[in-house]
Protein backbone atom coordinates (compact mmCIF):
# COMPACT_ATOMS: atom_id res chain seq x y z
CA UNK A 1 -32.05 8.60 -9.93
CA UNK A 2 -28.87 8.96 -7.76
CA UNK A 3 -29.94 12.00 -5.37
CA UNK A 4 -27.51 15.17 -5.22
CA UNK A 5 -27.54 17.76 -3.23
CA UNK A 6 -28.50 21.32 -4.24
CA UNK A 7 -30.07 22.28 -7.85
CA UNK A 8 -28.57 22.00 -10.84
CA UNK A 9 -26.28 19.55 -10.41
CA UNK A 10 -26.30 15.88 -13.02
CA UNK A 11 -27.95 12.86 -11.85
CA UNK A 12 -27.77 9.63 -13.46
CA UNK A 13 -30.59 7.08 -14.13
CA UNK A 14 -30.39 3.94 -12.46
CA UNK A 15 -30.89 0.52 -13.57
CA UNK A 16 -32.49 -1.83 -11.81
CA UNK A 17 -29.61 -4.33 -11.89
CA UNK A 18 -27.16 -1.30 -10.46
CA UNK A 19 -29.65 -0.56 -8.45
CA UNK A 20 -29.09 -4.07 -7.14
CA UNK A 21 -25.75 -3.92 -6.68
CA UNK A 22 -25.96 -0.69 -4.30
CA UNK A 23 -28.25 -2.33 -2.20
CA UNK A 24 -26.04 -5.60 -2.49
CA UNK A 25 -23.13 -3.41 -0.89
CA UNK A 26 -25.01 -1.58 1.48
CA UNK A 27 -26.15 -4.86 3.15
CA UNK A 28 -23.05 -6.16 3.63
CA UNK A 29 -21.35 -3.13 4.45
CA UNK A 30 -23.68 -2.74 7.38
CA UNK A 31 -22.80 -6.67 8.32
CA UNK A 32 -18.82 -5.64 9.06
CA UNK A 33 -19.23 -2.10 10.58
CA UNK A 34 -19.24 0.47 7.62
CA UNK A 35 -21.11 3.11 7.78
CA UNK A 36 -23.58 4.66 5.38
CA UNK A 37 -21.71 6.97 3.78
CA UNK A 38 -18.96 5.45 2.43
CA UNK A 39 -20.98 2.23 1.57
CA UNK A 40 -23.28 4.76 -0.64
CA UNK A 41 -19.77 6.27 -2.52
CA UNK A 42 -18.71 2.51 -2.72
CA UNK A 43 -21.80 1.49 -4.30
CA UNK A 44 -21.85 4.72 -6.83
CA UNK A 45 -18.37 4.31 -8.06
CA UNK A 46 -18.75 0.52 -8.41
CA UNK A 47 -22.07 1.24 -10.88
CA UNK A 48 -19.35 4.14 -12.27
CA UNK A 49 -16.76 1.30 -12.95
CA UNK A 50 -19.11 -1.03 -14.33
CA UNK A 51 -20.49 1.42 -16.82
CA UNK A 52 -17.47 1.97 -17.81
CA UNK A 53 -16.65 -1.76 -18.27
CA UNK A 54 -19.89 -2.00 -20.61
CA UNK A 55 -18.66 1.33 -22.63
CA UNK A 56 -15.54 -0.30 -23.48
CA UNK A 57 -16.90 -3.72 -24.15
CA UNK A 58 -14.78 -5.36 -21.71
CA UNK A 59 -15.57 -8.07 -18.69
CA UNK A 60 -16.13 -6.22 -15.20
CA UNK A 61 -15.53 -8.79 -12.83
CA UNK A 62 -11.76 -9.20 -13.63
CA UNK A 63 -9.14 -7.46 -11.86
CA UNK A 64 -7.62 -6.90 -15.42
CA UNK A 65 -10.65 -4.21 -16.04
CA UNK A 66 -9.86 -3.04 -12.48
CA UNK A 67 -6.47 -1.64 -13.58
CA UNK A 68 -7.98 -0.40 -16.75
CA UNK A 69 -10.03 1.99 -14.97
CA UNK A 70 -7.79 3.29 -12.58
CA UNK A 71 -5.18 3.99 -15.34
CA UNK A 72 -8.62 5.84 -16.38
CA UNK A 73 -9.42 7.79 -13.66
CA UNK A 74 -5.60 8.69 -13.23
CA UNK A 75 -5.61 10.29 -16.51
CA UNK A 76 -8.91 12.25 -15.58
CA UNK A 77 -7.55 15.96 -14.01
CA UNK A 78 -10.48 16.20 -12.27
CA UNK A 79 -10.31 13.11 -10.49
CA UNK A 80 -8.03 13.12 -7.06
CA UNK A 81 -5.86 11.07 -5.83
CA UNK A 82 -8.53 10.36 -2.81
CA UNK A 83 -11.32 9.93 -5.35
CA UNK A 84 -9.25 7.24 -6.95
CA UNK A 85 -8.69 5.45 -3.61
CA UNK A 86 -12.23 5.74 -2.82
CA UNK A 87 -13.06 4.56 -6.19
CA UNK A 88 -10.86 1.45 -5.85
CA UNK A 89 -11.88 0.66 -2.43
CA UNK A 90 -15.56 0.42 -3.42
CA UNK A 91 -14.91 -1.81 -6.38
CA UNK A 92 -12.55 -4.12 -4.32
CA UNK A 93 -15.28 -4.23 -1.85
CA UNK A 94 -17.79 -5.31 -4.03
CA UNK A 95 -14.90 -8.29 -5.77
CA UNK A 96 -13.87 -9.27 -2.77
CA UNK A 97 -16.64 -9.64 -0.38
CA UNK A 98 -20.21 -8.72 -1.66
CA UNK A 99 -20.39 -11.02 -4.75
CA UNK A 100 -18.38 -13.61 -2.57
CA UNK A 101 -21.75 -14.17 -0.39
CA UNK A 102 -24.59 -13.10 -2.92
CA UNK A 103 -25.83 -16.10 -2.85
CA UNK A 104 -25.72 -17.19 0.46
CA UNK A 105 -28.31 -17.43 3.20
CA UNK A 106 -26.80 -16.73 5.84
CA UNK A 107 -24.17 -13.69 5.96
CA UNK A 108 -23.26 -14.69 8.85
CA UNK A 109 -20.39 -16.96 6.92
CA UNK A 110 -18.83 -13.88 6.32
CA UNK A 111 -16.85 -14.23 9.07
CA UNK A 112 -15.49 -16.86 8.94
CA UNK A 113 -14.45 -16.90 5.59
CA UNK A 114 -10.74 -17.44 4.30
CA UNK A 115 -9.37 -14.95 1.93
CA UNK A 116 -8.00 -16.62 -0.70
CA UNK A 117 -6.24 -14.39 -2.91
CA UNK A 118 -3.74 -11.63 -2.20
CA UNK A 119 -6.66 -9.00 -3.68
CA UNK A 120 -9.15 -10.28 -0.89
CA UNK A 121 -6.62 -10.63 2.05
CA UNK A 122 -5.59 -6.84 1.31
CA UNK A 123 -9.12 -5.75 0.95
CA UNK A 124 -10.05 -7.88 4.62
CA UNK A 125 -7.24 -6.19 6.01
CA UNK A 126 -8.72 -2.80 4.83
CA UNK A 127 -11.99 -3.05 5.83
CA UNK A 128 -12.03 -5.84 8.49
CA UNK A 129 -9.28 -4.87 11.01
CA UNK A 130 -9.25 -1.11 9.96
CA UNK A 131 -5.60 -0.30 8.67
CA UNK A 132 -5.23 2.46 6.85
CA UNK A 133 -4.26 2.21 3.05
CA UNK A 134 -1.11 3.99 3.35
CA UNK A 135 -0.26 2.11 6.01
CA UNK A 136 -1.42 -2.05 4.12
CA UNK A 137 1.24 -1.31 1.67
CA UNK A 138 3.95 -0.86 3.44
CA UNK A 139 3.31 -3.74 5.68
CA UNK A 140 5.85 -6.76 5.42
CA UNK A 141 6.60 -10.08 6.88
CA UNK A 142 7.95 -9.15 9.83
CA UNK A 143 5.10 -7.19 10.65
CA UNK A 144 2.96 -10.13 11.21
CA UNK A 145 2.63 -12.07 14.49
CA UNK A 146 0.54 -15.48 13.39
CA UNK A 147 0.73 -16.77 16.61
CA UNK A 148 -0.79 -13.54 18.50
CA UNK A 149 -3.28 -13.25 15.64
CA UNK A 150 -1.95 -9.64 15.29
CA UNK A 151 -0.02 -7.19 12.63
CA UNK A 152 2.00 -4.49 13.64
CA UNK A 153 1.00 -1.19 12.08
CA UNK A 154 3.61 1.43 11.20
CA UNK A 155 3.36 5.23 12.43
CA UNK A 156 2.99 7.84 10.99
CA UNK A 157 3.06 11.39 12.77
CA UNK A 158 -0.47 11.42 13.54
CA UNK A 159 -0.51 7.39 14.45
CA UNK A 160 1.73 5.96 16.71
CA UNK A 161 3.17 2.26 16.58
CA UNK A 162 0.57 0.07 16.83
CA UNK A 163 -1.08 -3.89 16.14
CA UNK A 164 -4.47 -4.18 15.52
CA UNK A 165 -5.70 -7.83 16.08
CA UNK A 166 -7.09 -10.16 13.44
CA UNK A 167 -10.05 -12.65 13.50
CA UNK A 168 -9.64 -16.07 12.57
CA UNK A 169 -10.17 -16.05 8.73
CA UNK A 170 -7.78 -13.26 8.35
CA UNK A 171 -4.99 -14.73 10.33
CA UNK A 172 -5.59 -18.02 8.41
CA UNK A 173 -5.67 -15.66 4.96
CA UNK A 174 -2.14 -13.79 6.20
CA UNK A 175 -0.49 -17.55 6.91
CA UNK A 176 -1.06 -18.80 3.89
CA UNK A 177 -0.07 -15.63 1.91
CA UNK A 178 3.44 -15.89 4.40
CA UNK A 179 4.04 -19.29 2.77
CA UNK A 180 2.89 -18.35 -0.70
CA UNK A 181 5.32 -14.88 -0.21
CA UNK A 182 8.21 -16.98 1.33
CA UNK A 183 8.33 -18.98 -2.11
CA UNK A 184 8.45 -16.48 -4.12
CA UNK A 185 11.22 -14.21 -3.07
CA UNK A 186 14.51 -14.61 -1.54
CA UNK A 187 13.94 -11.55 0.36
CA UNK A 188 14.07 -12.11 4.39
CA UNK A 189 11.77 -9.05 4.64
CA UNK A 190 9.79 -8.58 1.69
CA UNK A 191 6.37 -6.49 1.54
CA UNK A 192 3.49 -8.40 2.23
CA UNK A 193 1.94 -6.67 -1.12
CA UNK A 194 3.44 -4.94 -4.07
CA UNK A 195 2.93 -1.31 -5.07
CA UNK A 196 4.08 0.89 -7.17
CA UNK A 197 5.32 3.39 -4.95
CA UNK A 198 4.17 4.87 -1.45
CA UNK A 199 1.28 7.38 -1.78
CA UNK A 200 1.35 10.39 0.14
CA UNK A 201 -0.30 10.16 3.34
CA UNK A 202 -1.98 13.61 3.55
CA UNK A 203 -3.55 12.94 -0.55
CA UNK A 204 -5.19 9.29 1.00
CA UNK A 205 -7.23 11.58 4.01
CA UNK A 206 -11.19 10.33 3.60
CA UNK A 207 -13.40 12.97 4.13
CA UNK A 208 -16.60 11.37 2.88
CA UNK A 209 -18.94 13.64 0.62
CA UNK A 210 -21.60 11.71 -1.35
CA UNK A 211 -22.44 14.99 -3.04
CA UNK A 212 -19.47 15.24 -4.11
CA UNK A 213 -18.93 11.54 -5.08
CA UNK A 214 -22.10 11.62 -6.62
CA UNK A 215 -21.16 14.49 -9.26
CA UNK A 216 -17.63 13.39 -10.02
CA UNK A 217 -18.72 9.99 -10.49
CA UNK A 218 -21.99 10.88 -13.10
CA UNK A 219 -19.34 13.37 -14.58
CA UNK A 220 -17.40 10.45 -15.53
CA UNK A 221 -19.84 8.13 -16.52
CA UNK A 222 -21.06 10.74 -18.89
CA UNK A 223 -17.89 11.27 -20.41
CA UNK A 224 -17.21 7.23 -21.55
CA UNK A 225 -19.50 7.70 -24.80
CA UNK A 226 -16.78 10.56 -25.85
CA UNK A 227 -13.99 7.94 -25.04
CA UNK A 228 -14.70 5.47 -27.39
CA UNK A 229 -15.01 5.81 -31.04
């Protein structure tokens, strides 16, 4: 079972597959500095999103289903905007970089491993060199220095102007996605990544609470059987 804290509130049986894929994300999340916490909500609403997947019959490892379940959870009252983003982070975690090395030996590849698509770089970006969500989508091309390996981070009014420095795969990953970027727009400026609008910085604050998590998450997983026919 998924623990919760108190009496009285659900838990959810685990299978041993999702039981798996918690552990799977709790491994790696300890390899690149994340702690505990938030790799336990990552790994509950990635078993959440996969259930979900399975309800509705449809493939859970393509991004496709990713946008499916957000417009999901968006439609849910009684998830919040920071649940969401939690939500989303986990599952991009687990895309982007657990089932990337799953089969590997060594982790230690990790690091030096390119990101390929625009999905991964944003993810490495998120959870590599620490820049706030609110902050990755409003990034653009001028904002990256290749040749200092760094990317200039805007301010907010708690977070002054600053550049947090990139390891090698990641500046590598933000080249190539210059060049890709540059041959797709005419802009002289453009975002580095598209959005559909700039979240609220004070609805994106993390306070991790697995309880929490834990309940909203089994809530939802209870309610796909009503969804569907």
């Amino acid at each position: 079972m998924i623990p919760t804290s108190g009496s009285g509130k659900p838990t959810i049986a685990v299978e041993s597959d999702e039981i798996e894929i918690m552990i799977a994300i709790r491994d790696v999340a300890q390899d690149v500095g994340i702690d505990a916490k938030r790799a336990q909500t990552y790994g509950i609403w990635t078993v959440c999103y996969r259930r979900y997947c399975e309800s509705h019959e449809i493939p859970w490892l393509w991004m496709d289903s990713v946008s499916d379940f957000m417009t999901y959870l968006e439609e849910r009252a009684d998830v919040s905007p920071v649940e969401r983003d939690r939500a989303l982070d986990g599952i991009m975690f687990y895309l982007t970089d657990v089932r990337h090395i799953q089969d590997e030996a060594d982790a230690e590849r990790l690091e030096g491993r390119c990101p390929e698509s625009t999905r991964s770089l944003f993810a490495q970006l998120l959870l590599r060199c620490g820049v706030p969500i609110t902050q990755a989508i409003q990034l653009r091309a001028s904002d990256v220095d290749i040749r200092n390996s760094e990317v200039e981070i805007g301010k907010d009014e708690t977070d002054p102007d600053r550049s947090v420095t990139v390891p090698p795969s990641v500046r590598t990953g933000l080249k190539n996605h210059l060049r890709r970027l540059r041959r797709r727009t005419d802009d002289v400026n453009p975002l580095l990544f598209g959005h559909r609008g700039i979240p609220d910085v004070d609805r994106l604050r993390r306070v991790e609470d697995v309880g929490k998590t834990t309940k909203l998450a089994t809530q939802v997983m209870q309610s796909f059987s009503d969804d569907n026919p």
